[in-house]
N, C-alpha and C. Protein backbone atom coordinates (compact mmCIF):
# COMPACT_ATOMS: atom_id res chain seq x y z
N UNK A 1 143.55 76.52 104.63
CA UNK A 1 142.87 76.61 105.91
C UNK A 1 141.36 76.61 105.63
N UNK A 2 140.38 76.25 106.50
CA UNK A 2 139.11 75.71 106.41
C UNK A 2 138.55 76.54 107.02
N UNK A 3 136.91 76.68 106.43
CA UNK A 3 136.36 77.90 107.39
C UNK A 3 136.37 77.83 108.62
N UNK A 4 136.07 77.13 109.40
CA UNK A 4 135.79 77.13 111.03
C UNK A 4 137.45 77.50 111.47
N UNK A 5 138.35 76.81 110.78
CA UNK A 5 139.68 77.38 111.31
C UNK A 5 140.04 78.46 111.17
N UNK A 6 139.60 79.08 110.01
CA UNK A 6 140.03 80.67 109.98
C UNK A 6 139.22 81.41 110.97
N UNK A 7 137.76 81.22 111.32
CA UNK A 7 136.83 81.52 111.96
C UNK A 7 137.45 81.54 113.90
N UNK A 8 138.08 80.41 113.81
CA UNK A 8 138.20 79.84 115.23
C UNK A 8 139.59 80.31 115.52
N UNK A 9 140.28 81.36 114.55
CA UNK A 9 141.49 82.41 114.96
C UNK A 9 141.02 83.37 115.49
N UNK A 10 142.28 84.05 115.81
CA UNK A 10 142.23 85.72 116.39
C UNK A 10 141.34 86.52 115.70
N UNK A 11 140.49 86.83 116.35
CA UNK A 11 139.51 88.24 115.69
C UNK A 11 140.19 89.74 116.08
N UNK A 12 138.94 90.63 115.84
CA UNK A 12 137.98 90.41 115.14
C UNK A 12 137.92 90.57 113.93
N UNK A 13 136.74 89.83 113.16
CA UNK A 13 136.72 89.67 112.14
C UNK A 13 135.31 90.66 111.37
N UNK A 14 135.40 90.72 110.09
CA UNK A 14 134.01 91.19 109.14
C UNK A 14 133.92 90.36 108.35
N UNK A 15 132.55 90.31 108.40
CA UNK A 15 131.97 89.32 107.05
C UNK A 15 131.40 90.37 105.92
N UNK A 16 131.44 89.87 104.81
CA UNK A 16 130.65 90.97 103.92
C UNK A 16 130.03 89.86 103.48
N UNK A 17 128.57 89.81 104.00
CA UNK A 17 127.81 88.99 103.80
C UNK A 17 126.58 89.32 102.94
N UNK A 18 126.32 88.21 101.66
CA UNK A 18 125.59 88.78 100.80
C UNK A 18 123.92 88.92 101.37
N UNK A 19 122.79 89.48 100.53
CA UNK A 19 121.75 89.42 101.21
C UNK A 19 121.05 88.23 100.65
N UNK A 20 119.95 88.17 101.18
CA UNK A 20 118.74 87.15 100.10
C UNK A 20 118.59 87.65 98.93
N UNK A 21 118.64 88.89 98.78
CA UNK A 21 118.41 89.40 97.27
C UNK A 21 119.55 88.94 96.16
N UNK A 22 120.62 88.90 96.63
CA UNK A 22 122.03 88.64 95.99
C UNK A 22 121.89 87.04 95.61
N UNK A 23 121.70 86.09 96.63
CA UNK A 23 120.67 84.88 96.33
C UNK A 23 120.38 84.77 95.05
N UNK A 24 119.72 85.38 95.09
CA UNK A 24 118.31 85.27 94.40
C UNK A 24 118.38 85.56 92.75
N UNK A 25 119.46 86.21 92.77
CA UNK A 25 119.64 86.75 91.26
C UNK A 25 120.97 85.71 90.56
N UNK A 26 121.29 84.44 91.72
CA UNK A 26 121.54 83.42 90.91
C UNK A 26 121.32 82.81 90.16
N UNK A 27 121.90 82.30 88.80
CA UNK A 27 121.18 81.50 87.88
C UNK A 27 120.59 80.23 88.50
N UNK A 28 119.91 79.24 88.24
CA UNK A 28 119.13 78.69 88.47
C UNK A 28 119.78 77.48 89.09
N UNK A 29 119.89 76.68 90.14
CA UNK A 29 120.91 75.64 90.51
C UNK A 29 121.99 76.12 90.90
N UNK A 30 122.66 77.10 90.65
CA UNK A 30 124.08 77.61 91.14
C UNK A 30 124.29 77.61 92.87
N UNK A 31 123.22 78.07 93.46
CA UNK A 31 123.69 77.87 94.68
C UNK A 31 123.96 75.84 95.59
N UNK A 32 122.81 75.33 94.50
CA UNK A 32 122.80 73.86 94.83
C UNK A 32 124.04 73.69 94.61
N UNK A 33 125.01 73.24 93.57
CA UNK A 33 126.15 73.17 92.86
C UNK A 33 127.10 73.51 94.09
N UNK A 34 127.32 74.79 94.48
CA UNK A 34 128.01 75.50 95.08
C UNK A 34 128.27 74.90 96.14
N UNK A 35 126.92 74.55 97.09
CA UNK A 35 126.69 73.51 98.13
C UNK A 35 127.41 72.25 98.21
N UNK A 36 127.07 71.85 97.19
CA UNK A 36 127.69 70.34 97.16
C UNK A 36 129.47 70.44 96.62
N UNK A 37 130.02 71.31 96.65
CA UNK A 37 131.37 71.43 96.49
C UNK A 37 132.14 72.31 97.47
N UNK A 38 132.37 71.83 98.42
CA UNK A 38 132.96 71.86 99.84
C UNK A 38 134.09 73.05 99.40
N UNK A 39 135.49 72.95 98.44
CA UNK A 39 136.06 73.61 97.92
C UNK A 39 136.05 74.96 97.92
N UNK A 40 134.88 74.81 96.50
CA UNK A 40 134.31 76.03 95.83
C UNK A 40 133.28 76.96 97.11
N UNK A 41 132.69 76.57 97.83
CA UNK A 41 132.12 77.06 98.94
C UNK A 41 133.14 77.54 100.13
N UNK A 42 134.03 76.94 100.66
CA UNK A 42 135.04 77.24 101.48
C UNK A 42 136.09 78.51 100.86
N UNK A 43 136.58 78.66 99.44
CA UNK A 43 137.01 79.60 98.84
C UNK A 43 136.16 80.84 98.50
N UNK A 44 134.35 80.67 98.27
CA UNK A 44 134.01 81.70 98.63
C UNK A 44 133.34 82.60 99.57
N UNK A 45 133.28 81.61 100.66
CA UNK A 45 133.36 82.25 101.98
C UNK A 45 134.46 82.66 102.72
N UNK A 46 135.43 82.21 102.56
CA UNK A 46 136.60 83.05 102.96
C UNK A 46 136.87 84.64 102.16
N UNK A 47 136.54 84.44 100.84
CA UNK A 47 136.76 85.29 100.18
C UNK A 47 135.61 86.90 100.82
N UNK A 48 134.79 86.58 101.71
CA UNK A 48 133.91 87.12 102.37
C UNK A 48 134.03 87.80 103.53
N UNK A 49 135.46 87.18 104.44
CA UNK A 49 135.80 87.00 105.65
C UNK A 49 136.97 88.20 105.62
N UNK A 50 137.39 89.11 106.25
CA UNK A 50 138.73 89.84 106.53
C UNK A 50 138.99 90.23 108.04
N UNK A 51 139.93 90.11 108.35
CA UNK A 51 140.74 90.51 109.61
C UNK A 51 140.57 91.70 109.82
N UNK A 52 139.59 92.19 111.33
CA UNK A 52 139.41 93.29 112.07
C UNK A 52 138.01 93.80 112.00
N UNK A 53 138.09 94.81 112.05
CA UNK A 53 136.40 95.27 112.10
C UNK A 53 136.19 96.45 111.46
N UNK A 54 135.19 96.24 110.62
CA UNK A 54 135.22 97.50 109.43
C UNK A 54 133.58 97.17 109.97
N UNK A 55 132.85 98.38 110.46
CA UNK A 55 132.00 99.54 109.92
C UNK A 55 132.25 99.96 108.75
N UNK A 56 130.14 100.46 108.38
CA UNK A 56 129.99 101.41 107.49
C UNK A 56 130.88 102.54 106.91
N UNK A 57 131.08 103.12 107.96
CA UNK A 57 131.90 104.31 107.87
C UNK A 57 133.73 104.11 107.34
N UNK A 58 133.89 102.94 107.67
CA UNK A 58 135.14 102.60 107.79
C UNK A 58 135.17 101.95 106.11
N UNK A 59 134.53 101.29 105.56
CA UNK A 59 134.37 101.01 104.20
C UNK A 59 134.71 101.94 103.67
N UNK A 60 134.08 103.31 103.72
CA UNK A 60 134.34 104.22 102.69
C UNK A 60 135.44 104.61 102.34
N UNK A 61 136.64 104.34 103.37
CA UNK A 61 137.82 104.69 103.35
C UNK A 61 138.81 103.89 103.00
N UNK A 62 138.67 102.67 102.65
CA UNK A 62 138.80 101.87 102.12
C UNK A 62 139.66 101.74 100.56
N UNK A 63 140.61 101.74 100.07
CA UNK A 63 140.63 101.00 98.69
C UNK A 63 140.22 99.33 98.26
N UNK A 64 141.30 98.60 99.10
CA UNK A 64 141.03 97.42 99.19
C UNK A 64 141.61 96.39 99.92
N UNK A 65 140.81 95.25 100.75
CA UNK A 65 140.94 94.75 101.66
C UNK A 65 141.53 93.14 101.51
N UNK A 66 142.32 92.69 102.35
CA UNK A 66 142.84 91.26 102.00
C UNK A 66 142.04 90.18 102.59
N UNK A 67 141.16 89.30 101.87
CA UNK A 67 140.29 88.36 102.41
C UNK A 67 141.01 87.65 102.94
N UNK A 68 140.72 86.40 103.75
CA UNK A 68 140.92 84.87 104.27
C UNK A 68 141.22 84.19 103.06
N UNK A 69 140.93 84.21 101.91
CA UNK A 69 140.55 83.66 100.93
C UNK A 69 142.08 83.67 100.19
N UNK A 70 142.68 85.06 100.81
CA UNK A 70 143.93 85.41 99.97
C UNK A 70 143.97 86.25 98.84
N UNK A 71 142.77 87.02 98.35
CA UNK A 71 142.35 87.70 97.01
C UNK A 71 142.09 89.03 97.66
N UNK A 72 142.11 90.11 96.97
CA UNK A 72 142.11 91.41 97.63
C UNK A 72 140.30 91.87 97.08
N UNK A 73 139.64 92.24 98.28
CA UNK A 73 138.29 93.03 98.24
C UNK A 73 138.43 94.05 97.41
N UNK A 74 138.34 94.47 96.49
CA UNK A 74 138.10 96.36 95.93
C UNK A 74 136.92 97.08 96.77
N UNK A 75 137.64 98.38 97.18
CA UNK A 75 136.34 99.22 97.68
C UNK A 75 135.81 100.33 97.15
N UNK A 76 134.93 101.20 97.08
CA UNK A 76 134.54 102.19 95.62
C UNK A 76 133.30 103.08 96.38
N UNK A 77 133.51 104.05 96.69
CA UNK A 77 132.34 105.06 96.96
C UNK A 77 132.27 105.69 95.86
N UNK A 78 130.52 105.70 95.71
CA UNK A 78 129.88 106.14 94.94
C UNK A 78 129.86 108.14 95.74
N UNK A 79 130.19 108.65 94.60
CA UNK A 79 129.69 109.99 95.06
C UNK A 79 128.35 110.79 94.09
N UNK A 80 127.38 110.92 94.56
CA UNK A 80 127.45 111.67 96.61
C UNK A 80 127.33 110.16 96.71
N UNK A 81 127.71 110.08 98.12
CA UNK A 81 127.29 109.08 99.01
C UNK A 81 126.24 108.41 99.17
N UNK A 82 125.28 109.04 98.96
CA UNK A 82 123.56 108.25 98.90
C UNK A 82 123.75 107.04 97.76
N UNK A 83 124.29 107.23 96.94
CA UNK A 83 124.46 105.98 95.88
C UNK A 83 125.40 104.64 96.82
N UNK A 84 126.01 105.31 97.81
CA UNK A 84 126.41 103.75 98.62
C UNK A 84 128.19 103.53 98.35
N UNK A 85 128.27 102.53 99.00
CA UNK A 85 129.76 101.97 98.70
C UNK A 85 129.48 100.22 98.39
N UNK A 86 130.78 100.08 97.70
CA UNK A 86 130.73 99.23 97.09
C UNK A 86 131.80 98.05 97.89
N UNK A 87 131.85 96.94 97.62
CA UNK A 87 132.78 95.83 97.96
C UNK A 87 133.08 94.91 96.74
N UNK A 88 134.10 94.82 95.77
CA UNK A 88 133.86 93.82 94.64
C UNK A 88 132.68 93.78 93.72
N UNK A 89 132.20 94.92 93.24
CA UNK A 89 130.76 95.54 92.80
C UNK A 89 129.40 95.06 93.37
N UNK A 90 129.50 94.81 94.60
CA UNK A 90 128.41 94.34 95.67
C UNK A 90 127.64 95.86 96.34
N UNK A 91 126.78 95.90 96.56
CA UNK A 91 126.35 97.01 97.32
C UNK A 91 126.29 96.48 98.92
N UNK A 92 127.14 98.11 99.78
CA UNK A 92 127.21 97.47 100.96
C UNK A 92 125.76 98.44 101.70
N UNK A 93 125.33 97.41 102.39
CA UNK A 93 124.15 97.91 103.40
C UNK A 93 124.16 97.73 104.67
C-alpha cells in the first residue's frame, strides 16, 4: 500500500515526524538518494505513520507501536523524565 492510500484510510492517525535537525545529521546526499527512490521513501514514511492518536503523554506509556510500514516502533522513557522519551532511538518533542 502507498502513502496517500494508507493516508487516505480510516484515521486517526500519528506521524512521528523527524525534525530539520534529524535532516541534517544525514550523511551527505542521503536524503537526495532517498528522494529519488519512490520505494525506499514510501517504506520510510510509513514506517513513521501509526493508527490512532498518541500524544506526548500517551508515548510514555508506550512499549511499542505497529507502523503502516508493518515494523514495530520501540518506545523508552528516559527516567526522570526531563531526559524525554524515545521512538526507535529518536527523541520525541
Amino acid at each position: 500500500m502507498g502513502l496517500v492510500d494508507t493516508l487516505n484510510g480510516p484515521g486517526p492517525f500519528t506521524v512521528f515526524a523527524p525534525t530539520d535537525a534529524a535532516f541534517e545529521k544525514l550523511p551527505a546526499g542521503t536524503l537526495n538518494r532517498v528522494l529519488q527512490n519512490k520505494e525506499r521513501l514510501t517504506s520510510i514514511l510509513t514506517h513513521h505513520v501509526v493508527s490512532g492518536k498518541y500524544m506526548a503523554s500517551d508515548v510514555k506509556k508506550l512499549k511499542s507501536v505497529k507502523t503502516f510500514q508493518g515494523s514495530s516502533a520501540t518506545a523508552e522513557v528516559h527516567r526522570p523524565f526531563h531526559r524525554g522519551v524515545k521512538i526507535d532511538d529518536a527523541q520525541v518533542i
